[in-house]
N, C-alpha and C. Protein backbone atom coordinates (compact mmCIF):
# COMPACT_ATOMS: atom_id res chain seq x y z
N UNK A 1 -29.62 -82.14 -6.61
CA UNK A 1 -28.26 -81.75 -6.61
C UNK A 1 -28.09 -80.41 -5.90
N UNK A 2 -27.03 -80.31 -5.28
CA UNK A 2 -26.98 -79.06 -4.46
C UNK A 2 -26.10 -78.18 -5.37
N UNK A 3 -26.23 -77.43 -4.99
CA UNK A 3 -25.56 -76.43 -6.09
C UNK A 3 -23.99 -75.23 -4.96
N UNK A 4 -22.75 -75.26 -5.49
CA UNK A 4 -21.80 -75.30 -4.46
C UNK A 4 -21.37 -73.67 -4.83
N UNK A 5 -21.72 -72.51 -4.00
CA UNK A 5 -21.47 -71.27 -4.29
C UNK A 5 -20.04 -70.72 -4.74
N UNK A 6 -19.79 -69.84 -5.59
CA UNK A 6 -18.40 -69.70 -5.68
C UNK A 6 -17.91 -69.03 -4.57
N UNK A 7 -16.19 -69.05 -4.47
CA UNK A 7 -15.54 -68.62 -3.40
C UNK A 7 -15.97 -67.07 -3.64
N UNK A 8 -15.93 -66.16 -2.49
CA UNK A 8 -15.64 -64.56 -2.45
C UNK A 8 -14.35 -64.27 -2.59
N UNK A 9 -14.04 -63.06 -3.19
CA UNK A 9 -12.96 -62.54 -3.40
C UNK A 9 -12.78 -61.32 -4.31
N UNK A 10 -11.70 -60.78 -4.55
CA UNK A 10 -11.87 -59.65 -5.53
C UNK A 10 -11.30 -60.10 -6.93
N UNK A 11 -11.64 -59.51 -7.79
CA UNK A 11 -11.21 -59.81 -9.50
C UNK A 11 -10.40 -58.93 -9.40
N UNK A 12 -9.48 -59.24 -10.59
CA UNK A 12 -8.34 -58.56 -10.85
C UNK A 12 -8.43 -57.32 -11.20
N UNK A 13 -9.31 -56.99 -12.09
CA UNK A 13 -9.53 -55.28 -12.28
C UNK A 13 -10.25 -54.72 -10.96
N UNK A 14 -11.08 -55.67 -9.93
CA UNK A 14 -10.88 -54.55 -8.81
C UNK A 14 -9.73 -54.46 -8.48
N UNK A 15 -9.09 -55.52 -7.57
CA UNK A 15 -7.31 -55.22 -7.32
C UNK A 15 -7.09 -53.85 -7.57
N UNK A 16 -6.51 -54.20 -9.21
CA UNK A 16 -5.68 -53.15 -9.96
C UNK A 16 -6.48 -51.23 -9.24
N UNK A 17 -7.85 -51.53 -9.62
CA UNK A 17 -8.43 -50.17 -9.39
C UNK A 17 -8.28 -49.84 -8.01
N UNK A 18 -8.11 -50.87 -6.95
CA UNK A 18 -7.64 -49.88 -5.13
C UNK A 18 -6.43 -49.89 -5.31
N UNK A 19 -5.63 -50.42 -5.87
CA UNK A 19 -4.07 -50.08 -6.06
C UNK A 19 -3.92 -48.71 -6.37
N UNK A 20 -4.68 -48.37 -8.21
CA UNK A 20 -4.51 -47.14 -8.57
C UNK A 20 -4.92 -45.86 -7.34
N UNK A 21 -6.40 -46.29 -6.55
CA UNK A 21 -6.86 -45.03 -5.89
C UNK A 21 -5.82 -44.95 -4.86
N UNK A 22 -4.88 -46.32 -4.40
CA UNK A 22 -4.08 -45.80 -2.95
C UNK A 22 -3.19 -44.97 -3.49
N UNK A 23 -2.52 -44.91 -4.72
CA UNK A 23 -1.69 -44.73 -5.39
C UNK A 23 -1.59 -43.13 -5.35
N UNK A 24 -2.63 -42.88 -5.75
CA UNK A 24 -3.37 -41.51 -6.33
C UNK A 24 -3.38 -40.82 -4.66
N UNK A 25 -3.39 -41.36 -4.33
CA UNK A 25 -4.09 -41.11 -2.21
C UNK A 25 -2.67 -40.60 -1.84
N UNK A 26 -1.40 -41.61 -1.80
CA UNK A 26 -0.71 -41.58 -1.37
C UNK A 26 0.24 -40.47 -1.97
N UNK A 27 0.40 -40.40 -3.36
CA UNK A 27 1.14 -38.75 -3.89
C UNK A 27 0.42 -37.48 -3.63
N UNK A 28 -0.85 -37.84 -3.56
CA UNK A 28 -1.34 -35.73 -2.91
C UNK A 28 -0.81 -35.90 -1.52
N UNK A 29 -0.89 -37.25 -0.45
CA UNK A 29 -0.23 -36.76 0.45
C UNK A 29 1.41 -36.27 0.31
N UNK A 30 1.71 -37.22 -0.43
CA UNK A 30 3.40 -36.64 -0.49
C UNK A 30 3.09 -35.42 -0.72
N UNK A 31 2.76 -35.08 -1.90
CA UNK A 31 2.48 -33.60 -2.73
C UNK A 31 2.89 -32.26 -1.86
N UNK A 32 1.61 -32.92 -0.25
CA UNK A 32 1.48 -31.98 0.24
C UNK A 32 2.11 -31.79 1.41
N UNK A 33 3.10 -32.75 1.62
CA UNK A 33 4.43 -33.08 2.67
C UNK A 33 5.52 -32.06 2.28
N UNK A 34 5.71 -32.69 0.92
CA UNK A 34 6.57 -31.71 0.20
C UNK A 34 6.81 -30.27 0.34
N UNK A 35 5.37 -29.86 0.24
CA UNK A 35 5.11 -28.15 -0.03
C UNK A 35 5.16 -27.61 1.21
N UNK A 36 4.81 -28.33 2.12
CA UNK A 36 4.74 -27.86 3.58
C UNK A 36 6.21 -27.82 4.33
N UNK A 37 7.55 -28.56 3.81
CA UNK A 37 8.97 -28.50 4.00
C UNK A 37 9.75 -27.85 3.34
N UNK A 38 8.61 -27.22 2.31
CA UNK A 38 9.43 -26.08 1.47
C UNK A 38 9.00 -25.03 1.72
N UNK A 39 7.98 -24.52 2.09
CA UNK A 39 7.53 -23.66 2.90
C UNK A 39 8.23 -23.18 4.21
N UNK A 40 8.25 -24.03 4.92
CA UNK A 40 9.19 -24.50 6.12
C UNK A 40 10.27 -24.04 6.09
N UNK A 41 11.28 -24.55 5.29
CA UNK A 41 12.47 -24.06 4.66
C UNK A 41 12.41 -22.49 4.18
N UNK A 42 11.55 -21.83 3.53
CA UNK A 42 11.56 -20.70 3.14
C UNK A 42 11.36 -19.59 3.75
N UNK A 43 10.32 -20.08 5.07
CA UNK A 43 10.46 -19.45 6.03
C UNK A 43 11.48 -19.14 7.16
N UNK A 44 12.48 -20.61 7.12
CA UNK A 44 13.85 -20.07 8.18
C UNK A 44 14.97 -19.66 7.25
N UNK A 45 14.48 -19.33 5.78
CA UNK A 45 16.03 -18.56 5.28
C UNK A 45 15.63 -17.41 5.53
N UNK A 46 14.09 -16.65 5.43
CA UNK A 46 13.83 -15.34 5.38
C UNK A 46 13.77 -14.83 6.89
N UNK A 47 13.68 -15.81 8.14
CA UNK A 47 13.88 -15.28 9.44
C UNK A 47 15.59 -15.34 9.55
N UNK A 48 15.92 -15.90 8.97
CA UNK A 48 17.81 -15.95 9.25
C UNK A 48 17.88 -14.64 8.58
N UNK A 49 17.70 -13.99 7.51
CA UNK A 49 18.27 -13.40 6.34
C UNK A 49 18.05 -11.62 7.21
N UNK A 50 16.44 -12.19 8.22
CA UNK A 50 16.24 -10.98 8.38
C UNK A 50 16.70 -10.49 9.59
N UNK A 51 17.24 -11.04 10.58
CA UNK A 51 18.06 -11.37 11.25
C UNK A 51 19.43 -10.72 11.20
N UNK A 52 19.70 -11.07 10.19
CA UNK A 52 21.19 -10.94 9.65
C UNK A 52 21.18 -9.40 9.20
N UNK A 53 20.08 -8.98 8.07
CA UNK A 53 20.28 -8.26 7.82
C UNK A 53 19.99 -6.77 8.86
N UNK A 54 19.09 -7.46 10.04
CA UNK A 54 18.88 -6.21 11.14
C UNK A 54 20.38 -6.12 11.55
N UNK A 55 20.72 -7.03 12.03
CA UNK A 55 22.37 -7.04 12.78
C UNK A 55 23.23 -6.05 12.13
N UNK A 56 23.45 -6.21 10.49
CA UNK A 56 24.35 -5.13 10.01
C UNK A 56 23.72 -3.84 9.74
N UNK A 57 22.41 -3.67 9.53
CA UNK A 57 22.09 -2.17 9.79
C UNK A 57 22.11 -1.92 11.30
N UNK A 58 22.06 -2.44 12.34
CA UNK A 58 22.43 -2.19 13.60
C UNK A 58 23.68 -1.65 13.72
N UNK A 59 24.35 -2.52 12.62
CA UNK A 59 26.10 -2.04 13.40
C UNK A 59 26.43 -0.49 12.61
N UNK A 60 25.93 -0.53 11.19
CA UNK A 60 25.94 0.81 10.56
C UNK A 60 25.53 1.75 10.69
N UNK A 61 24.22 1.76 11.74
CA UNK A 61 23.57 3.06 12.33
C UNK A 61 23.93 3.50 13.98
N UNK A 62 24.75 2.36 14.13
CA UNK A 62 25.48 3.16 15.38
C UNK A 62 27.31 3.39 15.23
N UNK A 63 27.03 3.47 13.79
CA UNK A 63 28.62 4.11 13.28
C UNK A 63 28.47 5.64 13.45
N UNK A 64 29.76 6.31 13.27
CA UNK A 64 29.18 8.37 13.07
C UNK A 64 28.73 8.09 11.77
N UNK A 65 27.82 9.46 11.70
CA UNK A 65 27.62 9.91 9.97
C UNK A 65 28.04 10.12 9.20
N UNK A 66 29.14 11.08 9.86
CA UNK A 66 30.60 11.12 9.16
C UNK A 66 31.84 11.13 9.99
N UNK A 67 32.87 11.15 8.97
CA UNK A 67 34.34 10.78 9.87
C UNK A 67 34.81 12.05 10.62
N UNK A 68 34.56 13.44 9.76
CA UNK A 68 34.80 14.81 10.49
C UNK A 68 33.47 15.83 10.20
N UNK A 69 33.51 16.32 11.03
CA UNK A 69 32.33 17.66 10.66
C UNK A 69 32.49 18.43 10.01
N UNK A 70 33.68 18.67 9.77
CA UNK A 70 34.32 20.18 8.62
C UNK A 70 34.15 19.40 7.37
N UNK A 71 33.70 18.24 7.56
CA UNK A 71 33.68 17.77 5.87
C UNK A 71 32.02 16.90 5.64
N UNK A 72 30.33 17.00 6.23
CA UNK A 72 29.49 16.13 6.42
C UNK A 72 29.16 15.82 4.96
N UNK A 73 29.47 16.52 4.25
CA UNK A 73 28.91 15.86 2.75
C UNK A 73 30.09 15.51 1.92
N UNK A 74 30.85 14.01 1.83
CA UNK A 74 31.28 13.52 1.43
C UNK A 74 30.97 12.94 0.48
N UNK A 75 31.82 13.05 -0.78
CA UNK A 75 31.22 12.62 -2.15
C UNK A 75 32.37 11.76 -2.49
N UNK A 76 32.31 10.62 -3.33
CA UNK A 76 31.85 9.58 -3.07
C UNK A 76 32.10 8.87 -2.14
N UNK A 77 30.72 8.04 -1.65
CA UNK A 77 30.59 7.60 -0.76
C UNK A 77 31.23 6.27 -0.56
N UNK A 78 32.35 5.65 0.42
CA UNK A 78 32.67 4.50 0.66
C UNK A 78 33.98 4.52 1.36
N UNK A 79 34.68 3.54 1.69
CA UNK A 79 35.69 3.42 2.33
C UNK A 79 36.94 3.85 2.11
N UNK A 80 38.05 4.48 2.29
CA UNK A 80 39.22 4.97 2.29
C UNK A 80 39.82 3.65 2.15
N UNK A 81 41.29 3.65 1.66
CA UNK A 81 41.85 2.65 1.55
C UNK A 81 42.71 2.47 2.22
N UNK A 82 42.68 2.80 3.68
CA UNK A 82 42.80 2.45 4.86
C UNK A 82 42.03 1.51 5.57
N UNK A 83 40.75 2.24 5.38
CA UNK A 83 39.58 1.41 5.90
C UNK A 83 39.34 -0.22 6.09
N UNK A 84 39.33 0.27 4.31
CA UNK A 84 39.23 -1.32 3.42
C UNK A 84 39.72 -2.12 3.69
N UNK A 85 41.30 -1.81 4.05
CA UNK A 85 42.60 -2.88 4.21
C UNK A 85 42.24 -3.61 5.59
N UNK A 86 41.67 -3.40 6.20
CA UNK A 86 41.47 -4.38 7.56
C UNK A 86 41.04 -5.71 7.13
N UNK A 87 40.86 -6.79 8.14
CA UNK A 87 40.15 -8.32 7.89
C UNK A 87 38.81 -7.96 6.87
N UNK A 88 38.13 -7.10 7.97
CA UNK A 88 36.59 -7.12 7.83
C UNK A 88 36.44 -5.95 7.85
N UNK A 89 35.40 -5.59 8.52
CA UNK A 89 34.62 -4.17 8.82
C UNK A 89 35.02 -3.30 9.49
N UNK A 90 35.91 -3.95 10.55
CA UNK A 90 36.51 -3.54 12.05
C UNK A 90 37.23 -1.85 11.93
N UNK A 91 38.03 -1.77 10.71
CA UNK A 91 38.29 -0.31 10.24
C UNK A 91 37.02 0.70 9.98
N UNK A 92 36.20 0.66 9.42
CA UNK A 92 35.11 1.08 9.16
C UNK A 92 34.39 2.18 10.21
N UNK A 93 34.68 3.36 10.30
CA UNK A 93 34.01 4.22 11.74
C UNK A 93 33.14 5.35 11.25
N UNK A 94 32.36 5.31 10.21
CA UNK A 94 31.63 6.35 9.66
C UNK A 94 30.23 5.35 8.64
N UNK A 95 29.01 6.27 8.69
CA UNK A 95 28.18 5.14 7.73
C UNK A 95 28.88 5.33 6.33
N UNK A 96 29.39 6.05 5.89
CA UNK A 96 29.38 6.59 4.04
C UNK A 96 30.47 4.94 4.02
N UNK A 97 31.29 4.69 5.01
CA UNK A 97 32.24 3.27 4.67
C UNK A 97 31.66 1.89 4.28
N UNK A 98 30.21 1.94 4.57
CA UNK A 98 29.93 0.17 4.35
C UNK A 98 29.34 0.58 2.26
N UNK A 99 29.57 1.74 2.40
CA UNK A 99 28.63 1.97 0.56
C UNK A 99 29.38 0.81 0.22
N UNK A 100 29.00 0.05 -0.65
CA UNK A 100 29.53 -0.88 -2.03
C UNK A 100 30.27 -2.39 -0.93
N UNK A 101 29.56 -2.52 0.28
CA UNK A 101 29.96 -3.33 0.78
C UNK A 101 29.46 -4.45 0.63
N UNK A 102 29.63 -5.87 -0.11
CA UNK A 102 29.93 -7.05 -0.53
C UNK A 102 30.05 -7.91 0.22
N UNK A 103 29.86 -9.01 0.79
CA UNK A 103 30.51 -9.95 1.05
C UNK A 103 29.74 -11.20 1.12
N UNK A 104 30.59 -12.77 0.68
CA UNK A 104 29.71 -13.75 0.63
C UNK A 104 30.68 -15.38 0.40
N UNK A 105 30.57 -15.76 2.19
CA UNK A 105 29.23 -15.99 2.74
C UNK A 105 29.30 -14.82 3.45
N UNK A 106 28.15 -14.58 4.35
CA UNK A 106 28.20 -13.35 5.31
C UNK A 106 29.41 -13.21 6.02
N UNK A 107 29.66 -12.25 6.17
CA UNK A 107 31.03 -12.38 7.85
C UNK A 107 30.41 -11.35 8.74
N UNK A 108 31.20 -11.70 9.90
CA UNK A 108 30.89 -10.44 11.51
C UNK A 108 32.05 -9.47 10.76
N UNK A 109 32.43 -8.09 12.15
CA UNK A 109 32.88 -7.22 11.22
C UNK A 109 34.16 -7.44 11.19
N UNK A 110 35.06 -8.61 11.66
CA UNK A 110 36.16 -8.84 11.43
C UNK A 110 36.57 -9.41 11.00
N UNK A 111 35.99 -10.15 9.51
CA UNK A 111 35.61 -10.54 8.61
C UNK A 111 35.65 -12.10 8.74
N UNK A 112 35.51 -12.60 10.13
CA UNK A 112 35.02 -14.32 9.74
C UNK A 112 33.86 -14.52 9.56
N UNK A 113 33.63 -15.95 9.14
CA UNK A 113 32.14 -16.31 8.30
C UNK A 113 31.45 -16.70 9.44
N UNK A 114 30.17 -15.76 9.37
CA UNK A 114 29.41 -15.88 10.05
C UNK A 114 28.87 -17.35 10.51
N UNK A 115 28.55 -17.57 11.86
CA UNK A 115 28.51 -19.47 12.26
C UNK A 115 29.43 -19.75 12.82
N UNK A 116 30.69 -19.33 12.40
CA UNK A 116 32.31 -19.58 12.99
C UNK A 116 32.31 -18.37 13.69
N UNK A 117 31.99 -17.38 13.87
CA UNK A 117 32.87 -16.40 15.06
C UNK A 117 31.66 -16.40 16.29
N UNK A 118 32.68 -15.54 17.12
CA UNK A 118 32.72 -16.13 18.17
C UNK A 118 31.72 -14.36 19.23
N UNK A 119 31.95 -13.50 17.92
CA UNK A 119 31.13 -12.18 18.62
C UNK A 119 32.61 -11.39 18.94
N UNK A 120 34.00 -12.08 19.21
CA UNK A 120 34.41 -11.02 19.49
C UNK A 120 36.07 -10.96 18.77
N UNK A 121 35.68 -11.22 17.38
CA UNK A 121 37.06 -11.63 16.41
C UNK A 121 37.71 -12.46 16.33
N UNK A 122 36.99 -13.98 17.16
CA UNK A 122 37.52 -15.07 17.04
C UNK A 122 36.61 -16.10 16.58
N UNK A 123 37.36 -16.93 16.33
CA UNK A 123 36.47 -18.01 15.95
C UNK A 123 35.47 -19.26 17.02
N UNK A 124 34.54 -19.28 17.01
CA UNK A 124 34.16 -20.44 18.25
C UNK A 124 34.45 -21.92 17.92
N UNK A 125 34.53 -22.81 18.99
CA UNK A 125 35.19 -23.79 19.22
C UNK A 125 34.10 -24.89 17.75
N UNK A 126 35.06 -25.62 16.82
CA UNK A 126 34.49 -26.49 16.49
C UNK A 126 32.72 -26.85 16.19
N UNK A 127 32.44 -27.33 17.97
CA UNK A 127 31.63 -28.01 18.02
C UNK A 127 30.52 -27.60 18.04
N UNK A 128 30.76 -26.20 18.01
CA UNK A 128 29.56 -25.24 17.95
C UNK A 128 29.06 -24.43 16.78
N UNK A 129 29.94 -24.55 15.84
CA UNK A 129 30.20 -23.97 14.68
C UNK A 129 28.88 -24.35 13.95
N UNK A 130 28.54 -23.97 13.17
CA UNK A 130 27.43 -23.66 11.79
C UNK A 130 28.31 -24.39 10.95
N UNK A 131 27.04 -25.40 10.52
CA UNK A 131 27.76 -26.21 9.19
C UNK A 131 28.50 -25.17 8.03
N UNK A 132 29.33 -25.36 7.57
CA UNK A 132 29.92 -24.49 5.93
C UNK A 132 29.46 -24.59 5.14
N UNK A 133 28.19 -25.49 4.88
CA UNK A 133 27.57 -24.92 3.80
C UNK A 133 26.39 -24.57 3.89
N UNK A 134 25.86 -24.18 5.21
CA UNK A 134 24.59 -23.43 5.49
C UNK A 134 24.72 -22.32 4.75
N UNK A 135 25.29 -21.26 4.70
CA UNK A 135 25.09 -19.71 4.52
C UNK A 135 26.02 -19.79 3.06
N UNK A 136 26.47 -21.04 2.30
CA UNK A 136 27.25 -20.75 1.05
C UNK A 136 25.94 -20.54 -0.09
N UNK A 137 26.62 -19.34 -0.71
CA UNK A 137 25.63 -18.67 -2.02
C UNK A 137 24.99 -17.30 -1.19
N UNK A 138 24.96 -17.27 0.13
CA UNK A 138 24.15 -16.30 1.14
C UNK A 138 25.35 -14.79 0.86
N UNK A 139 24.80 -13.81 0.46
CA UNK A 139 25.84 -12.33 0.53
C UNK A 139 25.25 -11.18 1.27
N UNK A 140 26.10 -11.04 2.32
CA UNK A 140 25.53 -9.11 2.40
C UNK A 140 25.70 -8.18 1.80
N UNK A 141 24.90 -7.46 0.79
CA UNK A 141 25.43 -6.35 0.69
C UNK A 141 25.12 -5.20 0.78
N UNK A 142 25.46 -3.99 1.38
CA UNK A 142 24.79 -2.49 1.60
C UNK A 142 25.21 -1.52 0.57
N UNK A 143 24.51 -0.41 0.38
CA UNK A 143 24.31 0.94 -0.53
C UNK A 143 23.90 2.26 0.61
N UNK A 144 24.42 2.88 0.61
CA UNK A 144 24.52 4.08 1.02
C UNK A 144 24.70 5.34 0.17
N UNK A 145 23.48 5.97 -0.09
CA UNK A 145 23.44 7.11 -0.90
C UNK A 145 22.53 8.25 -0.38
N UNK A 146 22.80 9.47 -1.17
CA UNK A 146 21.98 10.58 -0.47
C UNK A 146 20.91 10.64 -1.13
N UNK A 147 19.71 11.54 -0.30
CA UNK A 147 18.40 11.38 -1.61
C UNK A 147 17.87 12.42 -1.13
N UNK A 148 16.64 13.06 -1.66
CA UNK A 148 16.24 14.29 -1.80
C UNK A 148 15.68 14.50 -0.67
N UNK A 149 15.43 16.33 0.17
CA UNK A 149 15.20 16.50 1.34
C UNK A 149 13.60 16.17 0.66
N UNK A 150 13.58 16.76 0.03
CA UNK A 150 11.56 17.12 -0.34
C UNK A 150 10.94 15.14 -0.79
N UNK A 151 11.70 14.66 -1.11
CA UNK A 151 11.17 13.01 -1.21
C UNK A 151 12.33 12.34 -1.28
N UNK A 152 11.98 11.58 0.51
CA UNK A 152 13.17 10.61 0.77
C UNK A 152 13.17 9.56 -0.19
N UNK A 153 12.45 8.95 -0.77
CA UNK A 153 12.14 7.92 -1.60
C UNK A 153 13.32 8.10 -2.89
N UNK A 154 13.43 9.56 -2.96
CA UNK A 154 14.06 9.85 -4.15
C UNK A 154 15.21 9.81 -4.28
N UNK A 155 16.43 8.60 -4.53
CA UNK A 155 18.22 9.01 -5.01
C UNK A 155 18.03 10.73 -5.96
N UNK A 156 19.00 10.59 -5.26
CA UNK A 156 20.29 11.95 -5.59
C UNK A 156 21.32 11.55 -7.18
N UNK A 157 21.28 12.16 -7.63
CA UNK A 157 22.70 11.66 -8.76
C UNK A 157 23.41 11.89 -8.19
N UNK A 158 24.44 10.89 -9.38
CA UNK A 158 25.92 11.15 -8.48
C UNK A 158 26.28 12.52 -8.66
N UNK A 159 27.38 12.53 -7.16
CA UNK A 159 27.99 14.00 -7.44
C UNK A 159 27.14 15.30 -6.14
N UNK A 160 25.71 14.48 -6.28
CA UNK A 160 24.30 15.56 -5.93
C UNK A 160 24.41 15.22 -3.75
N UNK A 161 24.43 16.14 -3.39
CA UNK A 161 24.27 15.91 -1.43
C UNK A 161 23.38 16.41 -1.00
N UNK A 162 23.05 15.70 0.40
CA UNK A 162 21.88 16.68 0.88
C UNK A 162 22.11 16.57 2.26
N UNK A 163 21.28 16.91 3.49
CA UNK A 163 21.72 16.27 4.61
C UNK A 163 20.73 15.04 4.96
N UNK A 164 20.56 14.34 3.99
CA UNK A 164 19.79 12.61 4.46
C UNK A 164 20.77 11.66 3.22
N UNK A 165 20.63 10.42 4.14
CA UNK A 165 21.22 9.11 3.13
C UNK A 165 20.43 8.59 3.60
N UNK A 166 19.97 7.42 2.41
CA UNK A 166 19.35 6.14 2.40
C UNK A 166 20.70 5.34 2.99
N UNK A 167 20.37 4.02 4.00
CA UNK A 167 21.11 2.99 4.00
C UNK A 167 20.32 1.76 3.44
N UNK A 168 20.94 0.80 2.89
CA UNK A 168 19.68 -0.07 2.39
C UNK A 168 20.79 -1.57 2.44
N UNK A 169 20.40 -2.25 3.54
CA UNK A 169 21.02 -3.43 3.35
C UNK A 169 20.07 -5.02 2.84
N UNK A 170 20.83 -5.77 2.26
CA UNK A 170 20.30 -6.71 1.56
C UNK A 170 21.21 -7.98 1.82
N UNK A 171 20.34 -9.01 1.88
CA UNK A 171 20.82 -10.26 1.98
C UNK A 171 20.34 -11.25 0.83
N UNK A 172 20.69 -11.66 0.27
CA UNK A 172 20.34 -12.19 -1.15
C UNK A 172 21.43 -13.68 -1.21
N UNK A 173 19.93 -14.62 -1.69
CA UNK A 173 20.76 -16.35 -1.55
C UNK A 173 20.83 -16.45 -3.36
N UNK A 174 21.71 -16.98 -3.63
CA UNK A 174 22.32 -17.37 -5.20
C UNK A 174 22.09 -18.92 -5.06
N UNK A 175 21.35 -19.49 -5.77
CA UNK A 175 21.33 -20.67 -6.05
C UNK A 175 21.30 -21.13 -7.57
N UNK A 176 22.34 -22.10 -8.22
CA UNK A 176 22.40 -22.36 -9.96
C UNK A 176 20.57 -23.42 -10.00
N UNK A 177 19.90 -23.69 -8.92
CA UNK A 177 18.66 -23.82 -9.16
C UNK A 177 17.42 -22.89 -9.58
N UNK A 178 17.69 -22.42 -8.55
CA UNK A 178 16.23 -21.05 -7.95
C UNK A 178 16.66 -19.27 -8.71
N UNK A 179 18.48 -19.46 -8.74
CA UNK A 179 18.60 -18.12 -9.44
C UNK A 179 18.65 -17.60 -8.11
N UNK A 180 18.82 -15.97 -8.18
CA UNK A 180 19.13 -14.98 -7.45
C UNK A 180 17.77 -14.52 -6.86
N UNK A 181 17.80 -14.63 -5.35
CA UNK A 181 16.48 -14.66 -5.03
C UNK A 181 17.07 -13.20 -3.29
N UNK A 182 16.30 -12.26 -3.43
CA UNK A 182 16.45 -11.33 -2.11
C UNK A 182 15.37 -11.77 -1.45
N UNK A 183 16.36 -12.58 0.31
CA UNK A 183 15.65 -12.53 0.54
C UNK A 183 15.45 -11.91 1.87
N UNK A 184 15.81 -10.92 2.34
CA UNK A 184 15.77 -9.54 3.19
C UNK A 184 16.53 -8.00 2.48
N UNK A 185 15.10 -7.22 2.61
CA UNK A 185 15.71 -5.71 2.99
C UNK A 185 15.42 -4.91 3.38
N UNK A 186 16.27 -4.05 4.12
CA UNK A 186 15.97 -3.05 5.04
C UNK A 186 16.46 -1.66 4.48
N UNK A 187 15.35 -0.80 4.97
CA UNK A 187 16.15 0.77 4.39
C UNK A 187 15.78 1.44 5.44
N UNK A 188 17.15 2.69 5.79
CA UNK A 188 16.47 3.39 6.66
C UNK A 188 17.16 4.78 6.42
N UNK A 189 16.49 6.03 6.77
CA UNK A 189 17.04 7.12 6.20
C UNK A 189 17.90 7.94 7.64
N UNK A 190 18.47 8.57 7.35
CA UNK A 190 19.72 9.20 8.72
C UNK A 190 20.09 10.08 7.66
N UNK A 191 19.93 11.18 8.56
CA UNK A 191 20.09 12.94 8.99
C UNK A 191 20.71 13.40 9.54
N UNK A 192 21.46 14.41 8.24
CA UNK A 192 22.68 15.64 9.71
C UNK A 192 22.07 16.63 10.06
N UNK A 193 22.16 16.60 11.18
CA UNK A 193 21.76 17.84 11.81
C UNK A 193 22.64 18.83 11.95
N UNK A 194 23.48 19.90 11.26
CA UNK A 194 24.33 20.98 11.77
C UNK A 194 24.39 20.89 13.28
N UNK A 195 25.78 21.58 13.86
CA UNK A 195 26.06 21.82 15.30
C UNK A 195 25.43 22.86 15.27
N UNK A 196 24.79 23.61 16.40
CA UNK A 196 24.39 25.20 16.76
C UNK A 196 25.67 25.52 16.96
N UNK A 197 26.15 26.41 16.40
CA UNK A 197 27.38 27.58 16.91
C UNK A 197 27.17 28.82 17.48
């Protein structure tokens, strides 16, 4: 009698067990898809943010220091309510004006939302525009205070002047996920120099 070999094939608990290992295979790759687009992502809010936030210390350090010379140590520091009353920033002609300056989403200095203007107080066409909810939860805001000649590092109390201010601008994203997260800042210190008379 001949004897008739069984068929080849796999049993069911192998099956099941290359199922589990593709299984297992296939989520560390996700895993690591994932982390690499969040990464990704975290890296173009903090090149936008920093970006953004060079732009408005750009525009604040080529403001004057102050509005008159018969007066360089101005206490407290911030905008007249003249100033203020404009769209945006556009009133604004001294650094002590951006102190306690706010805003969110970002705007240029004539106060449209940044994505929509156009660089020169208008808005750009449509089709060119920045989605509206790219930069929503995104705020600028700056501090301008004086701090000690002997350690710049050091605020001044209120009330207290010297001839240096800190400017310190910040861009900070609000998300009801992630929470309040900074993610650019810049500080830079500026000095009066008296006129020679």
């Amino acid at each position: 009698m001949r004897r008739i070999a069984p068929a080849g094939g796999f049993t069911l608990l192998e099956a099941l067990v290359a199922i589990a290992l593709t299984a297992m295979c296939g989520a560390a790759v996700l895993w690591g898809l994932q982390s690499g687009v969040q990464n990704a992502q975290s890296a173009l809010e903090q090149t936008i943010a920093l970006g953004l936030a060079q732009q408005l210390m750009d525009e604040i350090l080529g403001a004057k220091y102050c509005e008159s010379l018969s007066n360089p140590y101005e206490s407290p520091l911030g905008p007249t309510g003249w100033e203020s009353g404009g769209q945006g920033r556009e009133r604004y002609n001294d650094i002590d004006d951006y102190n306690g300056f706010v805003r969110s989403p970002p705007v240029d200095p004539w106060g449209i939302a940044l994505g929509e203007d156009n660089g020169d107080g208008a808005s750009r066409h449509p089709i060119f525009r920045v989605a509206p909810t790219f930069l929503e939860g995104w705020t600028q805001e700056v501090e301008v205070y004086y701090v000690s000649p002997s350690d710049l590092s050091s605020r001044l109390p209120a009330g207290q002047v010297s001839d240096f201010r800190a400017v310190e601008v910040r861009i900070v994203h609000q998300t009801t996920d992630r929470g309040r997260r900074e993610l650019a800042k810049l500080r830079e210190i500026v000095a009066y120099v008296p006129p020679i008379q």
